[in-house]
Protein backbone atom coordinates (compact mmCIF):
# COMPACT_ATOMS: atom_id res chain seq x y z
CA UNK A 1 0.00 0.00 0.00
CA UNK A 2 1.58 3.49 -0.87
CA UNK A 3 1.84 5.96 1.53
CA UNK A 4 -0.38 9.09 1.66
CA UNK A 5 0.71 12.45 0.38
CA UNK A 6 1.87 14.93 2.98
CA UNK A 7 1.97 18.36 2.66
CA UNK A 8 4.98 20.02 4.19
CA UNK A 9 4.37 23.76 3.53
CA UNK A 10 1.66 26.25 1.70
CA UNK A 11 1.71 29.42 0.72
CA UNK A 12 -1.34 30.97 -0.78
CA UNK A 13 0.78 33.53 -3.53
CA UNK A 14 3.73 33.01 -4.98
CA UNK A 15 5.27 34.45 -8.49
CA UNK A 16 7.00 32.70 -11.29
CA UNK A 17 9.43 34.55 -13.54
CA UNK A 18 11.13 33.51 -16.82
CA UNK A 19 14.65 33.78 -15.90
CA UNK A 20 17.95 34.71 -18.57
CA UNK A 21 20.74 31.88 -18.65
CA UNK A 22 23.37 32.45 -15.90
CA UNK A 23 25.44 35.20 -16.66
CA UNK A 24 28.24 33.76 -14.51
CA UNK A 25 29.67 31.17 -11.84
CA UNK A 26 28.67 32.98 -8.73
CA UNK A 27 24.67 32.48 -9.32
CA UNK A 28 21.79 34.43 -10.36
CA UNK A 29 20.34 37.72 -9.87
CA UNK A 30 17.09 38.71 -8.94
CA UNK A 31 17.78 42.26 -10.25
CA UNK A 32 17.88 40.69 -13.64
CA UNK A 33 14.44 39.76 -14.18
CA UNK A 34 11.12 41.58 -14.74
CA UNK A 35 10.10 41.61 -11.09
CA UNK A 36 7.52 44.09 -11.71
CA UNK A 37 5.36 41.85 -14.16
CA UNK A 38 5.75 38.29 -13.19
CA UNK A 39 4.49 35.90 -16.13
CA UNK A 40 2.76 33.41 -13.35
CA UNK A 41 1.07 33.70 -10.22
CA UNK A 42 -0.42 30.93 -7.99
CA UNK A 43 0.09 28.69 -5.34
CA UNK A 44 2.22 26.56 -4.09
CA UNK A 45 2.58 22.97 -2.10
CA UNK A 46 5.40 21.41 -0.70
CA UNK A 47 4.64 17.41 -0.82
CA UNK A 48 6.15 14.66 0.65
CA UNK A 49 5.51 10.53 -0.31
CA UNK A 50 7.85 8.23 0.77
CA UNK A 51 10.36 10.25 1.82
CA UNK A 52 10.67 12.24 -1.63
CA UNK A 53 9.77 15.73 -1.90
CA UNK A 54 8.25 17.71 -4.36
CA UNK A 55 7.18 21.39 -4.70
CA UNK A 56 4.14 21.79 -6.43
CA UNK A 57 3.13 24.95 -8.56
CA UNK A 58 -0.78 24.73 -8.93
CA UNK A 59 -3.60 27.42 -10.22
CA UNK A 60 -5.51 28.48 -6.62
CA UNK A 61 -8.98 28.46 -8.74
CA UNK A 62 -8.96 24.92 -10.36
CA UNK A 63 -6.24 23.43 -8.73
CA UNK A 64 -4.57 22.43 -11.47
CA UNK A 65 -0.30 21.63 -11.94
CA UNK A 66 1.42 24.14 -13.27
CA UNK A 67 4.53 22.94 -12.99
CA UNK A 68 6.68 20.12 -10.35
CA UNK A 69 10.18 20.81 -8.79
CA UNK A 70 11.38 17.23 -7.81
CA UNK A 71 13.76 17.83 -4.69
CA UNK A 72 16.32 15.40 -3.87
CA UNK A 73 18.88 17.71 -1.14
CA UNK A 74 18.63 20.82 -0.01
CA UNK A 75 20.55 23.09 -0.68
CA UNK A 76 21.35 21.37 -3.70
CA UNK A 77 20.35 22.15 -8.29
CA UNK A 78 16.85 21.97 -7.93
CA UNK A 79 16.26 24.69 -5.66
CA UNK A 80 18.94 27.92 -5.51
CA UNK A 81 19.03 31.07 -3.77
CA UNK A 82 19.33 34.34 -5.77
CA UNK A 83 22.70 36.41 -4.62
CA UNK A 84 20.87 39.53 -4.41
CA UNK A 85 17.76 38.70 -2.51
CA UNK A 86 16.24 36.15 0.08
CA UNK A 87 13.20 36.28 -1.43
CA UNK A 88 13.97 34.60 -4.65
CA UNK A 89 14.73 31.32 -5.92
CA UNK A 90 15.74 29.31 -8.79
CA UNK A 91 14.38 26.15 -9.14
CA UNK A 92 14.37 23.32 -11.40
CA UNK A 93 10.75 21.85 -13.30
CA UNK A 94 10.19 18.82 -14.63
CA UNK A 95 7.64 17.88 -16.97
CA UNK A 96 6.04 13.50 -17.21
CA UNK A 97 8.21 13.07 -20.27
CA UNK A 98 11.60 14.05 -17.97
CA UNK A 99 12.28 17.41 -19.46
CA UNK A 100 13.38 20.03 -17.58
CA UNK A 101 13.80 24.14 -17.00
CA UNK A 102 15.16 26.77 -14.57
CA UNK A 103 12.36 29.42 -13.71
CA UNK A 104 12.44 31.79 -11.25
CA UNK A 105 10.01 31.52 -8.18
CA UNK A 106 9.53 34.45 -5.70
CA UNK A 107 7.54 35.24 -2.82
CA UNK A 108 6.15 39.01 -1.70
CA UNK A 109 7.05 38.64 1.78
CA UNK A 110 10.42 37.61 3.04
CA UNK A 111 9.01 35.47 6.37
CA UNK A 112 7.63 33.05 3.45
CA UNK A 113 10.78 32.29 1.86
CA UNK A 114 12.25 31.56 5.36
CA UNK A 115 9.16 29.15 6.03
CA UNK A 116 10.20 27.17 2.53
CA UNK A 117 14.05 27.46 3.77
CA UNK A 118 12.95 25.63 7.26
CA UNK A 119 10.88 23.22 5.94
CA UNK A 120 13.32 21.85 3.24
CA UNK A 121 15.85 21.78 6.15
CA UNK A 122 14.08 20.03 8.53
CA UNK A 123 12.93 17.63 6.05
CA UNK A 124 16.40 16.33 4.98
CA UNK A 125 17.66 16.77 8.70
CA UNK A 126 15.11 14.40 9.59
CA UNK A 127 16.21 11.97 6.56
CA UNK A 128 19.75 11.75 7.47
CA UNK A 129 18.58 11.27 11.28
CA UNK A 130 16.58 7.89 10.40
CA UNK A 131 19.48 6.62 8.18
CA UNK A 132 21.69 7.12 11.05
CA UNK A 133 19.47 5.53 13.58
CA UNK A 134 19.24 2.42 11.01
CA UNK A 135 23.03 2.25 10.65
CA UNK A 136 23.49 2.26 14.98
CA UNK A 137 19.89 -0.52 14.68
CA UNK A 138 22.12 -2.79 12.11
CA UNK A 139 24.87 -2.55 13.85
CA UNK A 140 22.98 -3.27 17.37
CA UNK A 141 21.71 -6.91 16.04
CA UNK A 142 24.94 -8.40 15.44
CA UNK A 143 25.15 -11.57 17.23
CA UNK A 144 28.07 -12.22 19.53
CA UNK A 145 28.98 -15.62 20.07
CA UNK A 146 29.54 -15.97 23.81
CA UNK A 147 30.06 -20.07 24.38
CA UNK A 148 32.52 -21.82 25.25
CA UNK A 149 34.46 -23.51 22.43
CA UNK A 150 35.48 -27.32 23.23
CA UNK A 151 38.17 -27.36 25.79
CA UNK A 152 38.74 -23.62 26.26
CA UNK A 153 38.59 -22.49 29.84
CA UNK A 154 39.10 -19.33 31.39
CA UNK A 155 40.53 -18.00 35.05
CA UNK A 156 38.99 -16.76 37.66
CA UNK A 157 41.06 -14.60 39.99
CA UNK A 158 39.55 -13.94 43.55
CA UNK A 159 40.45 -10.66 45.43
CA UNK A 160 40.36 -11.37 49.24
CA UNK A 161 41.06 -8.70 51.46
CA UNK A 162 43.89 -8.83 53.68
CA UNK A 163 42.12 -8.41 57.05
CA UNK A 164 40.46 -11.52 56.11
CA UNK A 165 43.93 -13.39 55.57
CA UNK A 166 44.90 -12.43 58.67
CA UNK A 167 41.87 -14.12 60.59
CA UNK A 168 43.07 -17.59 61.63
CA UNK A 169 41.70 -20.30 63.84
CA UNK A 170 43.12 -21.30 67.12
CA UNK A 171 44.98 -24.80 67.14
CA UNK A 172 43.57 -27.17 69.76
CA UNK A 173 45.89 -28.48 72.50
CA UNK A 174 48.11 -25.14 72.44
CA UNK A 175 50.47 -24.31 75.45
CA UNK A 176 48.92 -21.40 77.85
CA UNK A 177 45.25 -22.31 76.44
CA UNK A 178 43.14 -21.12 79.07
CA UNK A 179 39.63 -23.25 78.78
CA UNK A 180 36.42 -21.73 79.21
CA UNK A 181 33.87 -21.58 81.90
CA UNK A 182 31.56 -24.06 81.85
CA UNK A 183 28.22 -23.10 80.89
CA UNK A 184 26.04 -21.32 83.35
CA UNK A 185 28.50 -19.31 84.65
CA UNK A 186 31.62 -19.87 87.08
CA UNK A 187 31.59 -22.20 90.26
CA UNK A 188 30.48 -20.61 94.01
CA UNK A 189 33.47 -20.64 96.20
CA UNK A 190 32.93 -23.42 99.42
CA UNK A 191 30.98 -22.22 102.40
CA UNK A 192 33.61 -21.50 104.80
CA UNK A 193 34.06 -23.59 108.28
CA UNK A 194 33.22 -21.45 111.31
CA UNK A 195 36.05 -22.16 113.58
CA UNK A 196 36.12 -22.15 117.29
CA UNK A 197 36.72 -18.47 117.78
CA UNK A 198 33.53 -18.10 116.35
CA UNK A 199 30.92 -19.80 118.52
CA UNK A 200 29.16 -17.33 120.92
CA UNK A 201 28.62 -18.89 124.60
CA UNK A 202 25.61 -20.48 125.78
CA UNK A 203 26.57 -18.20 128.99
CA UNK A 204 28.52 -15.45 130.25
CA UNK A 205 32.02 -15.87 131.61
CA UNK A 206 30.87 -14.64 135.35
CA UNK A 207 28.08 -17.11 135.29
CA UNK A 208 30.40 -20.00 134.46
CA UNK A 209 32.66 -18.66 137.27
CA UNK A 210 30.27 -18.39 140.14
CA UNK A 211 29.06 -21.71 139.44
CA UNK A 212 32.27 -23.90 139.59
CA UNK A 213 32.00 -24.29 144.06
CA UNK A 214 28.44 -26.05 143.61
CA UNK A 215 29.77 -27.88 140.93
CA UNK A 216 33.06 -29.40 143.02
CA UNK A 217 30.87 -29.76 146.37
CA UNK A 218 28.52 -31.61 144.38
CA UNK A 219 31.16 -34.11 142.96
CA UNK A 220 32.54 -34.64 146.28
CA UNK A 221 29.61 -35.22 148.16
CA UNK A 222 28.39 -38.03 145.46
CA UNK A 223 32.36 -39.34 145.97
CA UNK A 224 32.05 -40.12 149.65
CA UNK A 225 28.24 -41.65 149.69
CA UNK A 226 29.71 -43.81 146.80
């Protein structure tokens, strides 16, 4: 299915001049032609289909081609700025049977000859953005074979860091190994045994003292009835 025809740019009046051959090398001039009494006047399109451009000269009542400026680059032949002017152009017609002409095409206001200037810009700009984005596309998809061929190998090389080096596990059985508690905590030291010096009396010294003549008379009366 082709694509639809765009239009790109219109302007309502424009002004077609039959132009003399170039005089010299360094381009035409404006002030060379009849700009007074221009031999067309009409409109004209700017078209794009399938990426190729065309500006269209067409009569505003009926519509009907007046003449076709194929466009492949811009700036390039088929359209040329004047030297003397930025309102006029020379571009190149062709006709169905391939023949062609340079006419002069201008434009009463200068803000519509910049508006054909951007749009021809942009246009091709945008062109040789997509074949650029294709190129980086292509060159995306090539395939990179990644596996292993039969009996390749590869090294690894591990980076440990020296603190961890240094970390080493005690050997069992060492000299000077002091064990650890057992679990639960450390042992209670022994009760201690109170000695001697630390019993209290059942009575007081005097007590004890004043009793020790009942307790001999006592023993000596149970002596002699024995």
């Amino acid at each position: 299915m082709d694509e639809l025809e765009r239009c790109i740019l219109v302007k309502q009046e424009v002004f077609v001049y039959k132009i003399p051959p170039r005089q010299s090398a360094r381009g035409y001039r404006a002030a060379d032609w009849n700009l007074s009494t221009p031999d067309w006047t009409g409109r004209m399109r700017v078209m794009e289909k399938n990426k190729n451009v065309r500006l269209k000269l067409e009569d505003r009542g009926s519509n009907e081609l007046f003449a076709a400026c194929p466009i492949e680059q811009y700036p390039g032949p088929a359209v040329e700025s004047v030297t003397d002017s930025s309102r006029y152009f020379v571009i190149k017609i062709v006709d169905v049977g391939g023949r062609s002409a340079f006419i002069g095409l201008g434009f009463s206001d200068r803000s519509d000859s910049f508006d054909l200037n951007v749009a021809l810009q942009d246009h091709f700009k945008q062109l040789t953005k997509e074949v650029e984005i294709s190129k980086e596309d292509q060159t995306s998809k090539i395939d990179l074979d990644l596996a292993f061929k039969e009996g390749q190998t590869i090294k690894v090389n591990i980076n440990i860091p020296r603190n961890e080096k240094s970390k080493t596990k005690p050997k069992a059985g060492g000299g000077g190994l002091i064990l650890p508690p057992p679990p639960g905590g450390s042992r209670p030291a022994p009760a201690k045994v109170p000695g001697t010096s630390s019993l209290t009396p059942v009575s007081s010294p005097v007590d004890s003292d004043k009793s020790l003549p009942t307790l001999i008379l006592t023993f000596f009366v149970i002596s002699v009835l024995t």
